[in-house]
N, C-alpha and C. Protein backbone atom coordinates (compact mmCIF):
# COMPACT_ATOMS: atom_id res chain seq x y z
N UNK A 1 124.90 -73.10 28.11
CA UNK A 1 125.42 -71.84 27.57
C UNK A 1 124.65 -71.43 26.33
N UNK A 2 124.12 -72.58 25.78
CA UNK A 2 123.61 -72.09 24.41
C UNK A 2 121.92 -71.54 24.52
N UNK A 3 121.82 -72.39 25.56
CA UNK A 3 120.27 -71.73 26.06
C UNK A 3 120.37 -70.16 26.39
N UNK A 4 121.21 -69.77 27.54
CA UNK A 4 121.82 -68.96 27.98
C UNK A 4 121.88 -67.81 26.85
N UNK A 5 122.59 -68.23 25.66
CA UNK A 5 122.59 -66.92 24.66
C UNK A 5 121.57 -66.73 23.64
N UNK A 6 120.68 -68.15 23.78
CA UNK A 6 119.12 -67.51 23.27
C UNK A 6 118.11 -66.66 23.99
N UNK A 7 118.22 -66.67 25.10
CA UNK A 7 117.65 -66.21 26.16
C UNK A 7 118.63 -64.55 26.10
N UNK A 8 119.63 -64.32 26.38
CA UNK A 8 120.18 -63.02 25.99
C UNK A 8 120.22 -62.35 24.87
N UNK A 9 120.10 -63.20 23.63
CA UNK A 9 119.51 -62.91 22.46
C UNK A 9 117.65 -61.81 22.67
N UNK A 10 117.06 -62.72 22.98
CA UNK A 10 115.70 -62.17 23.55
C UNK A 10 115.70 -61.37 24.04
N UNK A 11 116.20 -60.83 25.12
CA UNK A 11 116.28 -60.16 25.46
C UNK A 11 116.92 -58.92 25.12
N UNK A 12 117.91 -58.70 24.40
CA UNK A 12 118.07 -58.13 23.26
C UNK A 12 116.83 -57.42 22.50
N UNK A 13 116.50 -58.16 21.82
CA UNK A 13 115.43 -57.93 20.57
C UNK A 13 114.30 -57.19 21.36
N UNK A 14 113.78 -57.60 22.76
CA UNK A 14 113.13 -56.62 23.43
C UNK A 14 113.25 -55.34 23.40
N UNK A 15 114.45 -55.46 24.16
CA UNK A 15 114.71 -54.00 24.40
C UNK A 15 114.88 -53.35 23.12
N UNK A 16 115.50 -53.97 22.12
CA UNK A 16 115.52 -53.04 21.18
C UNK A 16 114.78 -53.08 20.20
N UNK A 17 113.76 -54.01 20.54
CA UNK A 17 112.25 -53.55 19.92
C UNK A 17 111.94 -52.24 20.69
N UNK A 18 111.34 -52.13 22.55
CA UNK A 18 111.05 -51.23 22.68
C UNK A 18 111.33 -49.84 22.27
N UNK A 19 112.94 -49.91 22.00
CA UNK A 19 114.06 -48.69 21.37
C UNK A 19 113.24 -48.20 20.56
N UNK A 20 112.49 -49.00 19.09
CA UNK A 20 112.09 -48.70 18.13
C UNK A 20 110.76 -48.43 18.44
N UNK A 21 109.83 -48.41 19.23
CA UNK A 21 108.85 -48.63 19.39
C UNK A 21 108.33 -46.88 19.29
N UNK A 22 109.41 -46.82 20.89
CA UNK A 22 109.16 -45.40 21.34
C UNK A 22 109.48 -44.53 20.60
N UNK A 23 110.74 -44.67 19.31
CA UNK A 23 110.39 -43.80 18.42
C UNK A 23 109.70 -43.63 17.50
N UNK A 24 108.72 -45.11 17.09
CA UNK A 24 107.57 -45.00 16.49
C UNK A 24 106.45 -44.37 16.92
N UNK A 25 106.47 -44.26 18.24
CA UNK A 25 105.41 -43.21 18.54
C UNK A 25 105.40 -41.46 18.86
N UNK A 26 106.80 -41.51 19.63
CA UNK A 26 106.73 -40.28 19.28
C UNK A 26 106.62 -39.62 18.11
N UNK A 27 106.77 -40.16 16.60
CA UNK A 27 106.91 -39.90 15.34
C UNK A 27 105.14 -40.18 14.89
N UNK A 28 104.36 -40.63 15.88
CA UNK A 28 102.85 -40.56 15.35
C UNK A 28 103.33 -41.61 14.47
N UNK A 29 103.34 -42.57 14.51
CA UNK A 29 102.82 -43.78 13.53
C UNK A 29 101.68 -44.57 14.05
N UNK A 30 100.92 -45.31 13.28
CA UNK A 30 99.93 -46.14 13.59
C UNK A 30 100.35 -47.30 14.26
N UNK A 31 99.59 -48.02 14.58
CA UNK A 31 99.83 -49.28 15.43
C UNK A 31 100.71 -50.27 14.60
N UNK A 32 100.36 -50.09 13.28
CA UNK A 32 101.41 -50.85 11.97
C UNK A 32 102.34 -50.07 12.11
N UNK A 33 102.85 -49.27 11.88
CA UNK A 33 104.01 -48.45 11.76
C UNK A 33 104.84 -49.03 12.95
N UNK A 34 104.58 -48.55 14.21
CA UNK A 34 105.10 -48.77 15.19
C UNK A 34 105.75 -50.47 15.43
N UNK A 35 105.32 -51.44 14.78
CA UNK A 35 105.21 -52.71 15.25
C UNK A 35 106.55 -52.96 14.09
N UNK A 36 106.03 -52.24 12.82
CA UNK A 36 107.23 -52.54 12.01
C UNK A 36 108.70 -51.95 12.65
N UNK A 37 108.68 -50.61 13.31
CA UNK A 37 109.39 -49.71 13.79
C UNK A 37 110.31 -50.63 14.51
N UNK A 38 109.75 -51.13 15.30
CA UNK A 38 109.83 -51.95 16.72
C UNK A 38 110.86 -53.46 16.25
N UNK A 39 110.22 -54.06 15.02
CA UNK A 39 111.08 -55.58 14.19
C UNK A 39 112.18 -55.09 13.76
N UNK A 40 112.08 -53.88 13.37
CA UNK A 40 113.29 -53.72 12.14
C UNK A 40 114.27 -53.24 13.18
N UNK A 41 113.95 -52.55 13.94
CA UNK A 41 115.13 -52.50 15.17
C UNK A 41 115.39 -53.28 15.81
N UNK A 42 114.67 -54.43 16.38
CA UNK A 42 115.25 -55.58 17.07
C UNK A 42 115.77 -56.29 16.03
N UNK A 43 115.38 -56.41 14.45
CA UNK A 43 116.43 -57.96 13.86
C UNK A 43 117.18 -57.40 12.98
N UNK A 44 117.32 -56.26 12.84
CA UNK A 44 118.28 -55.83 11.66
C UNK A 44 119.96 -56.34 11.16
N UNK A 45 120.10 -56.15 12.92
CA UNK A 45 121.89 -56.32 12.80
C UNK A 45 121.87 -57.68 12.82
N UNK A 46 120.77 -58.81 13.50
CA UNK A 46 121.15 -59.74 13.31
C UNK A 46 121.08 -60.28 12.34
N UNK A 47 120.43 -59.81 11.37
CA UNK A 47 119.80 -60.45 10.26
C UNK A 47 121.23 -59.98 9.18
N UNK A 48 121.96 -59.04 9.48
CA UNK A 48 122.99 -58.49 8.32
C UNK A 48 124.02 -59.52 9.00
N UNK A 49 124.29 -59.74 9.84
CA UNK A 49 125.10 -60.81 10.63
C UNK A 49 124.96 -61.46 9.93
N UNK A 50 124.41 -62.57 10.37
CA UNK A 50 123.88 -64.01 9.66
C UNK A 50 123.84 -63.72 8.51
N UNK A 51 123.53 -63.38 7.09
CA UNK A 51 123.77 -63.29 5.74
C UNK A 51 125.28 -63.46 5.53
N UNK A 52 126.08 -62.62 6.28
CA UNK A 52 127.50 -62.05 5.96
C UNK A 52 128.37 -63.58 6.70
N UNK A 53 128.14 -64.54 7.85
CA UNK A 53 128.31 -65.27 8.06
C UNK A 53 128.29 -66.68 7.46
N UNK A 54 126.55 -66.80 7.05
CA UNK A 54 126.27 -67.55 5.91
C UNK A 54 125.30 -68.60 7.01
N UNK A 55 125.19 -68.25 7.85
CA UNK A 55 123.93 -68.70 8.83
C UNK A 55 122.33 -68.43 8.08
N UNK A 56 122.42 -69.03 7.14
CA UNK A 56 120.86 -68.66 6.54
C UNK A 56 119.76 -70.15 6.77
N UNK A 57 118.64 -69.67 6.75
CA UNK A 57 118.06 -68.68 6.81
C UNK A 57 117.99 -67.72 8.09
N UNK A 58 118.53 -66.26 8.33
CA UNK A 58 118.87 -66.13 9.42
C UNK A 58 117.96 -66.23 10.85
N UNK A 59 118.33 -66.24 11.78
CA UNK A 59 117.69 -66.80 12.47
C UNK A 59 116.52 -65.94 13.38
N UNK A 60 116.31 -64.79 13.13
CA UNK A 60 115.26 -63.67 13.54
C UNK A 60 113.75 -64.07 12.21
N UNK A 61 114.47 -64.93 11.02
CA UNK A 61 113.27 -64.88 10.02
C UNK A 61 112.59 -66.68 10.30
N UNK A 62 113.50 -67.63 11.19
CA UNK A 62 113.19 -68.77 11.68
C UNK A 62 112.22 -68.90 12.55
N UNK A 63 111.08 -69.82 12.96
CA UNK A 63 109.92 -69.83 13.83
C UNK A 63 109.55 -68.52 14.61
N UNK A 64 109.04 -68.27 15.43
CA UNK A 64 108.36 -67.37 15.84
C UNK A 64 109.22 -66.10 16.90
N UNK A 65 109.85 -66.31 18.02
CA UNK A 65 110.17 -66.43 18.79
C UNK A 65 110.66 -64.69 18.80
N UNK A 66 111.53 -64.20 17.65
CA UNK A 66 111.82 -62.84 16.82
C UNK A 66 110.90 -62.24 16.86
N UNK A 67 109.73 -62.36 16.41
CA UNK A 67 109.27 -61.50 15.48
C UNK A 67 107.97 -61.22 16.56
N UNK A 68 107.39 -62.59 17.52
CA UNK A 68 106.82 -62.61 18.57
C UNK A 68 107.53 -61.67 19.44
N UNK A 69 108.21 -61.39 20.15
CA UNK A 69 108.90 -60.45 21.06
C UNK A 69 109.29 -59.64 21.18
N UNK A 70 109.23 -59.17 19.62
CA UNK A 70 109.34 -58.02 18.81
C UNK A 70 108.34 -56.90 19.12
N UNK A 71 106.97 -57.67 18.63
CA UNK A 71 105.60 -57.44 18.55
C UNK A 71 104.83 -56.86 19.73
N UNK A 72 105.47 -58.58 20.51
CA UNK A 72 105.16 -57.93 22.24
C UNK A 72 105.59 -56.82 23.34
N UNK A 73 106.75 -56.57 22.71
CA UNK A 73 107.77 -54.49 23.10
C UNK A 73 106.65 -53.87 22.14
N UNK A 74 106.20 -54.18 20.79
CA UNK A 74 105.61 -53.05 20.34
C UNK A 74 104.30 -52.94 20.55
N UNK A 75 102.97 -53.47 20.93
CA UNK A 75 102.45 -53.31 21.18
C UNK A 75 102.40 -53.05 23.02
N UNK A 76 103.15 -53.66 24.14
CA UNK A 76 103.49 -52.76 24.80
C UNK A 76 103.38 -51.74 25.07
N UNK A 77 104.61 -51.11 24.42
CA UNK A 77 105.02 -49.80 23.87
C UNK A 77 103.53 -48.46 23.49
N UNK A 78 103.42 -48.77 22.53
CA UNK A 78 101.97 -49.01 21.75
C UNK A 78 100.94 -48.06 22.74
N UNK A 79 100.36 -48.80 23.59
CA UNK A 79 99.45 -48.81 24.41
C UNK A 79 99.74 -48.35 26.31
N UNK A 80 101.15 -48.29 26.89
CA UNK A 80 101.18 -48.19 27.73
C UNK A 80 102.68 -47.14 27.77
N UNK A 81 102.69 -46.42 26.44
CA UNK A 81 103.78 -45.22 26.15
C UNK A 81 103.93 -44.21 27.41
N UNK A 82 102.80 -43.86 27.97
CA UNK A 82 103.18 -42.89 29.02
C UNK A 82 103.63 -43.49 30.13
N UNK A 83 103.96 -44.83 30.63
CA UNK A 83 104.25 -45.71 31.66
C UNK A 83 106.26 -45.75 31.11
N UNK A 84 105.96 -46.01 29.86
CA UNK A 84 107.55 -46.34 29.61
C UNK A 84 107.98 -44.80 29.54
N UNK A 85 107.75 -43.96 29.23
CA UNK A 85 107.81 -42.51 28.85
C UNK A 85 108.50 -41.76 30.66
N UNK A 86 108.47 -42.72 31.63
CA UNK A 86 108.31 -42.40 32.83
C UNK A 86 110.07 -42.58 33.03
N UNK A 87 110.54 -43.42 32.36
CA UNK A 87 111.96 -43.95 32.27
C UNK A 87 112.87 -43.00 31.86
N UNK A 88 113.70 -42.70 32.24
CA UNK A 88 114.58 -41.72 31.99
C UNK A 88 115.53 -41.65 30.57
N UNK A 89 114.99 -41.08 29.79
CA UNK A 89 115.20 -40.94 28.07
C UNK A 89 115.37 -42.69 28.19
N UNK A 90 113.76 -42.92 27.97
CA UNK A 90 114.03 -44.38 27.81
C UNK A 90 114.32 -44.88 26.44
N UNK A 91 114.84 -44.34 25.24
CA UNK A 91 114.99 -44.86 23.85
C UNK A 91 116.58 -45.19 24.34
N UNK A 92 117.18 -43.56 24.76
CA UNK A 92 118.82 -43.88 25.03
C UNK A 92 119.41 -45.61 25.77
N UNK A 93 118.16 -45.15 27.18
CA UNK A 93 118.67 -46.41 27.71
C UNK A 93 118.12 -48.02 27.39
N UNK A 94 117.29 -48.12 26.75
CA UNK A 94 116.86 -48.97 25.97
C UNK A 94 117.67 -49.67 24.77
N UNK A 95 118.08 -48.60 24.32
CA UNK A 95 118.87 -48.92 23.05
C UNK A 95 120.36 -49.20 23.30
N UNK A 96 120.81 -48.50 24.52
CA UNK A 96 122.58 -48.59 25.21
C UNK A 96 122.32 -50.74 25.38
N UNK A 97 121.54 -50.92 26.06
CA UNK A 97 120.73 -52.24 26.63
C UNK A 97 120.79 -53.33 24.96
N UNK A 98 120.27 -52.89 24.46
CA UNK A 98 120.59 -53.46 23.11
C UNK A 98 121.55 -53.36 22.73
N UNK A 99 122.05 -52.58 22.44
CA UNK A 99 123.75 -52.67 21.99
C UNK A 99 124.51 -53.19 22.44
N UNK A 100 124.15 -53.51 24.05
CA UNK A 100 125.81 -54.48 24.65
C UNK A 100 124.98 -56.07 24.66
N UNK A 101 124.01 -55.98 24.40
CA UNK A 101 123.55 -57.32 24.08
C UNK A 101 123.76 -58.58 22.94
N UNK A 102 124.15 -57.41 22.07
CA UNK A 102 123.56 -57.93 20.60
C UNK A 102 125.37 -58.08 20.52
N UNK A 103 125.79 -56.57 20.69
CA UNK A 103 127.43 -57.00 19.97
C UNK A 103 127.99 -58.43 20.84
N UNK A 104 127.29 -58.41 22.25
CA UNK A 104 128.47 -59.27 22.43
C UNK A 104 127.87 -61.34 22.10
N UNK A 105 126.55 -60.95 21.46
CA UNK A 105 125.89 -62.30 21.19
C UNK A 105 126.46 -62.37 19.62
N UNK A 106 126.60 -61.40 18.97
CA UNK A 106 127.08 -60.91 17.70
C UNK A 106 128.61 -61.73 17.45
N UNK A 107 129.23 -61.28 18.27
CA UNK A 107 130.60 -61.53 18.60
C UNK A 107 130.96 -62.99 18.62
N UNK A 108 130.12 -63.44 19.38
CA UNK A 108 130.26 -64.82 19.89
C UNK A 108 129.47 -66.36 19.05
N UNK A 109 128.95 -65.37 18.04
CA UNK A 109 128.11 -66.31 17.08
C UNK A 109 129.15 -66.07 15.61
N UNK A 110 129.32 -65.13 15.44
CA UNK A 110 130.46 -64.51 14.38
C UNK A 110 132.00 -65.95 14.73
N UNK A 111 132.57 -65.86 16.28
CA UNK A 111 133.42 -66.63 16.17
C UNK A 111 132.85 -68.47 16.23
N UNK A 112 132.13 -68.82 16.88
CA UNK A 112 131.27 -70.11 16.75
C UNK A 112 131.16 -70.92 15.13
N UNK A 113 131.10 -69.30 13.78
CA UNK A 113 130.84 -69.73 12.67
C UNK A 113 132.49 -70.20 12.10
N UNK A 114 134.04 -69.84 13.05
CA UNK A 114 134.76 -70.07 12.97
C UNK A 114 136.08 -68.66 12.12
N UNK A 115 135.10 -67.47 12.48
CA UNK A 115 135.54 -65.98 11.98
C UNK A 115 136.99 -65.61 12.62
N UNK A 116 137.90 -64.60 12.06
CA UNK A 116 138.86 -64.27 13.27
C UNK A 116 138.63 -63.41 14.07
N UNK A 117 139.86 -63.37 14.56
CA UNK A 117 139.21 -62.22 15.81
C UNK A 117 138.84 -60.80 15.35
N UNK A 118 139.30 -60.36 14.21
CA UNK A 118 138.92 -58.99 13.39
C UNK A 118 137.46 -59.16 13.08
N UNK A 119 137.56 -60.01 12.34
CA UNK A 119 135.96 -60.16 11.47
C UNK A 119 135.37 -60.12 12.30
N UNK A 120 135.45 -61.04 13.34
CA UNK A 120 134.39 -60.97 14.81
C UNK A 120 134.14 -59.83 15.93
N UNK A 121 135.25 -59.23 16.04
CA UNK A 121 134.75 -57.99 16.18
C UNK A 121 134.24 -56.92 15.31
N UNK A 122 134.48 -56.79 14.23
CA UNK A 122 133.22 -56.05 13.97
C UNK A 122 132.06 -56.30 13.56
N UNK A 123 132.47 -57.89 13.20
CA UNK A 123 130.19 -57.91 13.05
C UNK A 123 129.86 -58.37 14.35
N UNK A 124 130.47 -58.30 15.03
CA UNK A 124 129.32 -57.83 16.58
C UNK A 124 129.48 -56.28 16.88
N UNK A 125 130.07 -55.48 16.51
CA UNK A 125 129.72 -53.85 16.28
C UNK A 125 128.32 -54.11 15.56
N UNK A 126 128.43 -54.63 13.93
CA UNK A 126 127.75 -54.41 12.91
C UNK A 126 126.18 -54.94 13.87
N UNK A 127 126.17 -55.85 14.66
CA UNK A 127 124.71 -56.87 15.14
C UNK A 127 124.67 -55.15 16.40
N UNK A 128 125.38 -54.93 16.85
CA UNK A 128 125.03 -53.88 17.65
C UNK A 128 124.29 -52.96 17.02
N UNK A 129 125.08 -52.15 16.05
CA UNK A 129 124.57 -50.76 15.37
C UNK A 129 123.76 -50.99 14.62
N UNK A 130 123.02 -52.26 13.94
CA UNK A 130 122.20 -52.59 12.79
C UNK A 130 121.20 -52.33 12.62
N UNK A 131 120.66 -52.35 14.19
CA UNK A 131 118.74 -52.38 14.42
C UNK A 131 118.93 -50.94 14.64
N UNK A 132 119.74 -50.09 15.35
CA UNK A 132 119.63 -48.42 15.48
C UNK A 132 119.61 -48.11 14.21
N UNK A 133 120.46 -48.14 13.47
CA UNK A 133 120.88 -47.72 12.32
C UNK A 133 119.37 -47.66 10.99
N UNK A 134 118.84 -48.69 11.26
CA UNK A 134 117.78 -49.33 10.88
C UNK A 134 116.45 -48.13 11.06
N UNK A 135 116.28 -48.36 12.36
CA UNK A 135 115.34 -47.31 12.66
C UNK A 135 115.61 -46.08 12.58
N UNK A 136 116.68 -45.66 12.69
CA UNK A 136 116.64 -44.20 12.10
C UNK A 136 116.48 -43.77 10.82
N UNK A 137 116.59 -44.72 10.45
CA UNK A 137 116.53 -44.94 8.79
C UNK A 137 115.03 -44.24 8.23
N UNK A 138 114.19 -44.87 8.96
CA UNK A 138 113.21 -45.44 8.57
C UNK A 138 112.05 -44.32 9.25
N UNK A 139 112.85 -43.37 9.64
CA UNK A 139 111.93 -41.99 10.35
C UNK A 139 112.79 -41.13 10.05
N UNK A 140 113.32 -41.07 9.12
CA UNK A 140 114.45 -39.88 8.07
C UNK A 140 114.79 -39.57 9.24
N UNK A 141 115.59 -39.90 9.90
CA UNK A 141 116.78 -39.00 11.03
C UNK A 141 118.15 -39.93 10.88
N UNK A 142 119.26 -38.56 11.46
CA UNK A 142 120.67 -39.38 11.40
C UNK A 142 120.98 -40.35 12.36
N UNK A 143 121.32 -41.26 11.31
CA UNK A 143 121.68 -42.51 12.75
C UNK A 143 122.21 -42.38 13.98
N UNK A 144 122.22 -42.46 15.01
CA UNK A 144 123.22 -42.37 16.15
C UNK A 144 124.63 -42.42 16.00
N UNK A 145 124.66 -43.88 15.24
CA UNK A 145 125.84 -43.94 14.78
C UNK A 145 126.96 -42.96 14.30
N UNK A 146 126.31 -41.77 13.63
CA UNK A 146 126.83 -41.45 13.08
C UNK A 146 127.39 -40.61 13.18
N UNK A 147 126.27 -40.19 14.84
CA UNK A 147 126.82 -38.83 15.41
C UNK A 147 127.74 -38.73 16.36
N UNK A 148 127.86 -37.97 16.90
CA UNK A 148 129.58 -37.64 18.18
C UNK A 148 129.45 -38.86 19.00
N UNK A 149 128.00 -39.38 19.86
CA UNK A 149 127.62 -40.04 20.77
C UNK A 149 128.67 -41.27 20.29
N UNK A 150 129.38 -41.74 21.95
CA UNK A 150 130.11 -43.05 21.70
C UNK A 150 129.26 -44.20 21.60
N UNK A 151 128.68 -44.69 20.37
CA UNK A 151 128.15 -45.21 19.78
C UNK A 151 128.54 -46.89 19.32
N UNK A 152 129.39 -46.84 18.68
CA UNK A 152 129.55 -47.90 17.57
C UNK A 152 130.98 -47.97 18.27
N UNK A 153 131.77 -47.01 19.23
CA UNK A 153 132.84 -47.50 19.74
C UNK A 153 132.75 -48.58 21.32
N UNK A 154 131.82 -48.39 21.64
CA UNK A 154 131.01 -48.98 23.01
C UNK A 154 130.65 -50.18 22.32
N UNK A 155 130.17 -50.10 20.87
CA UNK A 155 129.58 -51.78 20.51
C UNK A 155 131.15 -52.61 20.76
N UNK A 156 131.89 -51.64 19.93
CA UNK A 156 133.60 -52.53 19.23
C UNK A 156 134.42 -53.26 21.07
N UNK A 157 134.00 -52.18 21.51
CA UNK A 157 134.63 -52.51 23.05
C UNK A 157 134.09 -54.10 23.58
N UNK A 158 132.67 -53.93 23.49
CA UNK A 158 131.96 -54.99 23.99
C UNK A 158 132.40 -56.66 23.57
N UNK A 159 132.53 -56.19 21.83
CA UNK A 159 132.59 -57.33 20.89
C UNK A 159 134.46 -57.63 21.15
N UNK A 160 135.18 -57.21 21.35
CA UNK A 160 136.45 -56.86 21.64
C UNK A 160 136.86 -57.73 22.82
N UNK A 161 136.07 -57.58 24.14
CA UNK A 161 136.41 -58.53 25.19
C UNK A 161 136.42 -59.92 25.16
N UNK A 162 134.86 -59.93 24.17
CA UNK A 162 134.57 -61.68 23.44
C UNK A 162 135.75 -62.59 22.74
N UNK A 163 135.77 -61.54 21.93
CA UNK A 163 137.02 -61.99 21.19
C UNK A 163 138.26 -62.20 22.01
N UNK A 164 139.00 -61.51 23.02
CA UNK A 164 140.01 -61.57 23.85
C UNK A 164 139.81 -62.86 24.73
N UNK A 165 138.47 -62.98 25.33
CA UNK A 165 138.49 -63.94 25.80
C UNK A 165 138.16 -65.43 25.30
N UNK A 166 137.94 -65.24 23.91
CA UNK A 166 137.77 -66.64 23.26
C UNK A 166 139.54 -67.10 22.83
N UNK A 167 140.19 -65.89 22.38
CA UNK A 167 141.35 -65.88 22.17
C UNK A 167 142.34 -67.25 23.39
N UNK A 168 142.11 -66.62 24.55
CA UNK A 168 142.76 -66.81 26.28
C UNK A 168 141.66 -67.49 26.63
N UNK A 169 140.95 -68.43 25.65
CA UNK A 169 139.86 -69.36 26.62
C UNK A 169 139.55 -69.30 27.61
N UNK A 170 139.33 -68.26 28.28
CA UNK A 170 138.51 -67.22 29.99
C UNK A 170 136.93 -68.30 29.79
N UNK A 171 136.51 -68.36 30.75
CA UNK A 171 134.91 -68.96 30.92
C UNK A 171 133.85 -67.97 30.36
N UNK A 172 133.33 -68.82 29.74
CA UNK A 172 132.51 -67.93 28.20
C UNK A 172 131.68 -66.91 29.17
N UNK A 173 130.96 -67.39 30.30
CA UNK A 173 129.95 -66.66 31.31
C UNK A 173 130.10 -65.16 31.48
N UNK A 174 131.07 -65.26 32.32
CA UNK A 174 132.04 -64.05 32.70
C UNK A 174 132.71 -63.26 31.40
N UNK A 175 133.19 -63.74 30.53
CA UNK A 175 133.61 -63.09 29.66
C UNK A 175 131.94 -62.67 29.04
N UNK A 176 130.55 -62.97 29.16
CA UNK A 176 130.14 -62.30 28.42
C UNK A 176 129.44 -61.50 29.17
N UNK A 177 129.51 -61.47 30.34
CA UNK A 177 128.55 -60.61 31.20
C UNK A 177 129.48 -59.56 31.38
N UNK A 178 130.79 -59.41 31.23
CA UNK A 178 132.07 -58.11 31.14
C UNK A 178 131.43 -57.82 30.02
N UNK A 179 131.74 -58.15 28.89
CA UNK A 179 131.58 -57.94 27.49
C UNK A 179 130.03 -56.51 27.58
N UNK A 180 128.87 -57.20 28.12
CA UNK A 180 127.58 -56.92 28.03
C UNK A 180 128.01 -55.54 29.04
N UNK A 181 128.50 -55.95 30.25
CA UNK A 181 128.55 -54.80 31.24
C UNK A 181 129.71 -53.07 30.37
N UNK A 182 130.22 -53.99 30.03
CA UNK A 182 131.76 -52.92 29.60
C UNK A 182 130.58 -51.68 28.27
N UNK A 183 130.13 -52.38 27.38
CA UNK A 183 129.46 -52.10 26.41
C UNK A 183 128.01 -51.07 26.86
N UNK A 184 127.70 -51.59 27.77
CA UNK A 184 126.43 -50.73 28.29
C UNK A 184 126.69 -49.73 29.31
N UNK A 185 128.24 -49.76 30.02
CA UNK A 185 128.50 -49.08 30.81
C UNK A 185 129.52 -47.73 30.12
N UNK A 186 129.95 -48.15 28.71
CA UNK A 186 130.45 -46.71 28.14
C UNK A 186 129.48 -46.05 27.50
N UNK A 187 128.03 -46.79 27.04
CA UNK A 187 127.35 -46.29 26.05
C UNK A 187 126.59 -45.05 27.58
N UNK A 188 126.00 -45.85 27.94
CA UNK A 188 125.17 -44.89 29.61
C UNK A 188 126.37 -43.81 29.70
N UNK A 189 127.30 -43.92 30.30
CA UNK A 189 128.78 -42.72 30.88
C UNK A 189 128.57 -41.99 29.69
N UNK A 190 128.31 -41.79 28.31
CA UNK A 190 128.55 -41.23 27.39
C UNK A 190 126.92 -40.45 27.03
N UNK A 191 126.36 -41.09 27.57
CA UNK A 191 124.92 -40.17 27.36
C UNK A 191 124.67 -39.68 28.65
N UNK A 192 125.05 -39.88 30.12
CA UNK A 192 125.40 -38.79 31.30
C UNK A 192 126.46 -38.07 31.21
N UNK A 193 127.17 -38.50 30.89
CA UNK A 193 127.88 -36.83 31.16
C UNK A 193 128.70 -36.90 29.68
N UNK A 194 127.42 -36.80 28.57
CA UNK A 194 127.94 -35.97 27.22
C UNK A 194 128.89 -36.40 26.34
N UNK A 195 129.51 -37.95 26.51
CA UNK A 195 131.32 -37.70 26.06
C UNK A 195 130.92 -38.04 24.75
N UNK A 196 131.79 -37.45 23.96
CA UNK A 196 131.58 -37.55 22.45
C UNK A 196 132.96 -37.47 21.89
N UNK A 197 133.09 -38.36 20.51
CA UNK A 197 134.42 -38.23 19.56
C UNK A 197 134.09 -37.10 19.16
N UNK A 198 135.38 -36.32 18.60
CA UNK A 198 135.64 -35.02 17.87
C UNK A 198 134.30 -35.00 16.97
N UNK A 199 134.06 -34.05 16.69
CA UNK A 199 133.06 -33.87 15.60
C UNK A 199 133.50 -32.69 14.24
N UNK A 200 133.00 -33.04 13.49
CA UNK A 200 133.77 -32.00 12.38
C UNK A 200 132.98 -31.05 12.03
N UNK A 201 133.76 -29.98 11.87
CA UNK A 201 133.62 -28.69 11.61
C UNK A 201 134.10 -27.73 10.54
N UNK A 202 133.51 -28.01 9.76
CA UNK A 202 133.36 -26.89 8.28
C UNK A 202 133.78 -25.72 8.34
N UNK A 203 134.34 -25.33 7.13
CA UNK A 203 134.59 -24.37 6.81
C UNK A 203 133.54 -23.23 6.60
N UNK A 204 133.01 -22.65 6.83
CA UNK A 204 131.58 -21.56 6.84
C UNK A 204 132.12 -20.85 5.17
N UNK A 205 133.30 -20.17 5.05
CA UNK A 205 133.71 -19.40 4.29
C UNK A 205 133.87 -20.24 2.67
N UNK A 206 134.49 -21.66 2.96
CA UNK A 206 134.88 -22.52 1.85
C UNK A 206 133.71 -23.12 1.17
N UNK A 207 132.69 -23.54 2.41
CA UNK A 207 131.11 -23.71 1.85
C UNK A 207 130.72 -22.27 0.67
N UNK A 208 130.45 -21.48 1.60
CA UNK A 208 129.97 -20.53 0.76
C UNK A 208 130.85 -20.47 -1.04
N UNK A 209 131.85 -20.52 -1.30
CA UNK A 209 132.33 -20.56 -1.92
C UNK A 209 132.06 -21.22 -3.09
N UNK A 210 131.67 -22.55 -2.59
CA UNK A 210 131.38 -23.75 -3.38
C UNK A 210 129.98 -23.98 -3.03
């Protein structure tokens, strides 16, 4: 199992290296730019994880394995952009792919450190939204997060089942391949057909005012 969630870990950090990649290029960055683009989105959330846990040194800044696979989505990326470009808004689905990855490895490393079930669900939100959050950062645009897109509620869902089923000791397997599926399957439904939380709406007249 523990192999199992280094290996889904990785996979993770791929994809959401590539996430970062592709918006390093559409944004015209250099081959540096892009590669940084590409790390800081795959280790962000894990890296705010692990600090807040007390797992140091965290484990994306430990031997190679991070920062290697990172590198390898970004140069990828990099060099064979019009191949991935072929994928259907491949940042969205790239990054949905990361998010049910991370919250629910997030989740399950959060309770392992001996967290409750609160804390643990949300820093596997937090390991979800960290590396997006990250890269948007870092190409002046608003986070996803932040916008209508069910976002950061698709991470909480994911990290949510973990927790339920560590709660009701369910077989870790299954509980994390629901977890991964549940998480990637509201984030996708929510970027096909549009669904979004309320969004707020200003006063036009009260602005002006002030």
């Amino acid at each position: 199992m523990d192999l199992f969630l280094i290996a889904l870990d990785l996979v993770g950090t791929f994809v959401f290296a590539i996430s970062g990649a592709t918006v390093g290029v559409r944004h015209r960055l250099d081959l540096f730019g892009v590669l940084v683009l590409s790390f800081a989105a795959a280790v962000s959330g894990g890296i705010i994880r692990d600090v807040l846990i007390g797992a140091t040194p965290p484990a994306a800044l430990v031997g190679w394995n991070y920062l290697g696979t990172s590198c390898l989505a970004g140069i990828i990326t990099f060099f064979r952009y019009q191949s991935i470009k072929k994928l259907r808004n491949p940042v969205q689905i790239f990054d949905a792919l990361g998010l049910a990855v991370f919250a629910a490895t997030g989740a399950t490393k959060a309770l392992a450190f001996g967290l409750g079930p609160v804390s643990a669900t949300l820093l596997g939100m937090l390991s979800g939204i960290g590396g997006g959050m990250m890269r948007d950062i870092l190409v002046a645009r608003t986070p996803v997060v932040l916008r209508s897109d069910l976002y950061a509620v698709a991470a909480l869902a994911g990290a949510s089942v973990i927790v339920v089923g560590n709660t009701f000791a369910l077989p870790k397997l299954p509980v994390l391949l629901v977890s991964v599926g549940l998480c990637f399957g509201l984030r996708f439904m929510a970027i096909h057909y549009r669904w979004s939380l309320p969004v707020a709406s200003p006063d036009p007249d009260r602005d002006a005012d002030q």
